[in-house]
Protein backbone atom coordinates (compact mmCIF):
# COMPACT_ATOMS: atom_id res chain seq x y z
CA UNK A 1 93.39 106.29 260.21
CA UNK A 2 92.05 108.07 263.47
CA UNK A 3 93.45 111.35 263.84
CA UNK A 4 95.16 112.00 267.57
CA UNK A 5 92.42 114.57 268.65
CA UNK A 6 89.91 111.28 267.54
CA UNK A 7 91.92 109.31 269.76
CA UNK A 8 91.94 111.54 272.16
CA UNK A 9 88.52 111.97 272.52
CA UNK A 10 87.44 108.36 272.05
CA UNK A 11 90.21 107.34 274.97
CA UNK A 12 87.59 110.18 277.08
CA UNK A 13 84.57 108.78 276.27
CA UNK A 14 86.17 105.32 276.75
CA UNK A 15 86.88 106.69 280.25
CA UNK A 16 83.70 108.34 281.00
CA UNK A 17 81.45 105.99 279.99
CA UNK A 18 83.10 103.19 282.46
CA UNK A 19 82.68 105.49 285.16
CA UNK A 20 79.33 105.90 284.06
CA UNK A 21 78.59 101.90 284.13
CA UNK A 22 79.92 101.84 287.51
CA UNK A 23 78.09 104.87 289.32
CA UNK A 24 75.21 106.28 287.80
CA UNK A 25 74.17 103.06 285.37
CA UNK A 26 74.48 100.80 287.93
CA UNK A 27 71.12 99.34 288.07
CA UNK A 28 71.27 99.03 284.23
CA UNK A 29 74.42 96.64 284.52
CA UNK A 30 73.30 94.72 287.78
CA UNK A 31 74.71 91.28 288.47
CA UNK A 32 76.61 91.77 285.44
CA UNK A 33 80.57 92.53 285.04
CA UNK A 34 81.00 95.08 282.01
CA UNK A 35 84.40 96.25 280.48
CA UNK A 36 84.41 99.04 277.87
CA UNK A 37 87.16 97.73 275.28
CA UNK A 38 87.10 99.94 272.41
CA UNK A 39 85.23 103.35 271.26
CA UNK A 40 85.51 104.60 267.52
CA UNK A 41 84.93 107.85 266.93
CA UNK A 42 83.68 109.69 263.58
CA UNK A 43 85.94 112.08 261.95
CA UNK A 44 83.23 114.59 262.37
CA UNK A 45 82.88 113.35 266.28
CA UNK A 46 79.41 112.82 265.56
CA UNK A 47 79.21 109.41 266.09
CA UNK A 48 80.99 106.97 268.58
CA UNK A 49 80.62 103.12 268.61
CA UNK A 50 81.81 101.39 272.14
CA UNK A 51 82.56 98.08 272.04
CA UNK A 52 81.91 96.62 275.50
CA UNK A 53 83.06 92.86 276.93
CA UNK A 54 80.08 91.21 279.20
CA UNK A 55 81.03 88.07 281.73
CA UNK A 56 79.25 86.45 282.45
CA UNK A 57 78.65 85.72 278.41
CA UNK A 58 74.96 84.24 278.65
CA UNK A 59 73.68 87.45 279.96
CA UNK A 60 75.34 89.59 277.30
CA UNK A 61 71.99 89.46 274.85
CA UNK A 62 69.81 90.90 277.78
CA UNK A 63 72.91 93.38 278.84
CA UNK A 64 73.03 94.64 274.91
CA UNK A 65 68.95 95.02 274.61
CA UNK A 66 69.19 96.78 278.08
CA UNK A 67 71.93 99.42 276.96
CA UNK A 68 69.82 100.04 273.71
CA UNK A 69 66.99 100.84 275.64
CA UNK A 70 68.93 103.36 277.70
CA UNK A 71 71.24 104.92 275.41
CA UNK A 72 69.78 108.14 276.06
CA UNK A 73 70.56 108.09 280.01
CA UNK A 74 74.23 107.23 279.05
CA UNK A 75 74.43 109.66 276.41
CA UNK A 76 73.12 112.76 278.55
CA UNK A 77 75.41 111.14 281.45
CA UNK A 78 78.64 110.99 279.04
CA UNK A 79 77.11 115.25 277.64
CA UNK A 80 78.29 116.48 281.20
CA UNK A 81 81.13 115.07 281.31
CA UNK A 82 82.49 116.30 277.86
CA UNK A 83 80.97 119.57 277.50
CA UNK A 84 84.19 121.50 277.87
CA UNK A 85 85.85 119.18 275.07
CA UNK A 86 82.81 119.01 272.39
CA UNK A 87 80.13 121.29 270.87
CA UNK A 88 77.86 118.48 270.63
CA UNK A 89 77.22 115.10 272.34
CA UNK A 90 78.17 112.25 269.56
CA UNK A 91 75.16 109.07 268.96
CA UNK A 92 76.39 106.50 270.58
CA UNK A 93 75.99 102.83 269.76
CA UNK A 94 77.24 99.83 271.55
CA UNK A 95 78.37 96.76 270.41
CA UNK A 96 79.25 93.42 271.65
CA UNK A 97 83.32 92.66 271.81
CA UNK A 98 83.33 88.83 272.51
CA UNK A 99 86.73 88.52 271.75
CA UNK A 100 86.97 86.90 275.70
CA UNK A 101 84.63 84.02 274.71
CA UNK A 102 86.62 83.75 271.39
CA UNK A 103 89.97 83.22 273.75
CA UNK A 104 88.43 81.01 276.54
CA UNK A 105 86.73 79.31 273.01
CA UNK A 106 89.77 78.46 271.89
CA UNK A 107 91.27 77.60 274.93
CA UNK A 108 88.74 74.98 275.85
CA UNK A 109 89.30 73.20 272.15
CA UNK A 110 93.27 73.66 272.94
CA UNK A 111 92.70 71.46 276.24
CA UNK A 112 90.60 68.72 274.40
């Protein structure tokens, strides 16, 4: 059970890290339309997992191994945004939410 100052904080770094994505990590996400759906956050705020949605699908292995790469440059972009709220700058990791292909999965066997 997140606590409401975790919830707080990941609905900031949820926030932040969009904004991110669509100014200063736009080359990184070129050609490619990302949502940030989700961020956990560690009780200890020292880690936060963001769970972002890729369309179009196909491109979402490339998109992932891209973000890995530059985890850093988001990371230090997300620091000065939230260095009034934190002491220190949580790991981030990203993972893949394909709940979207799941629906338009299902979908497409619904029509059939």
């Amino acid at each position: 059970m997140e606590t409401t100052r975790q919830q707080k904080i990941a609905k900031q770094i949820q926030k932040d890290v969009a904004e991110i994505f669509q100014k200063e990590g736009a080359a990184l996400v070129r050609g490619v339309l990302v949502t940030v759906t989700a961020v956990r956050v560690s009780p200890d705020f020292g880690y936060a997992k963001i769970y972002v949605s890729v369309f179009p699908f196909e491109r979402s292995g490339e998109l992932m191994q891209t973000l890995e790469q530059n985890d850093w440059f988001i990371r230090r972009a997300l620091g000065q945004r939230i260095r009034n709220q934190l002491k220190n700058v949580p790991e981030i990791q990203f993972f893949l939410d394909d709940s979207l292909e799941y629906i338009d999965h299902i979908d497409q066997a619904l029509k059939k």
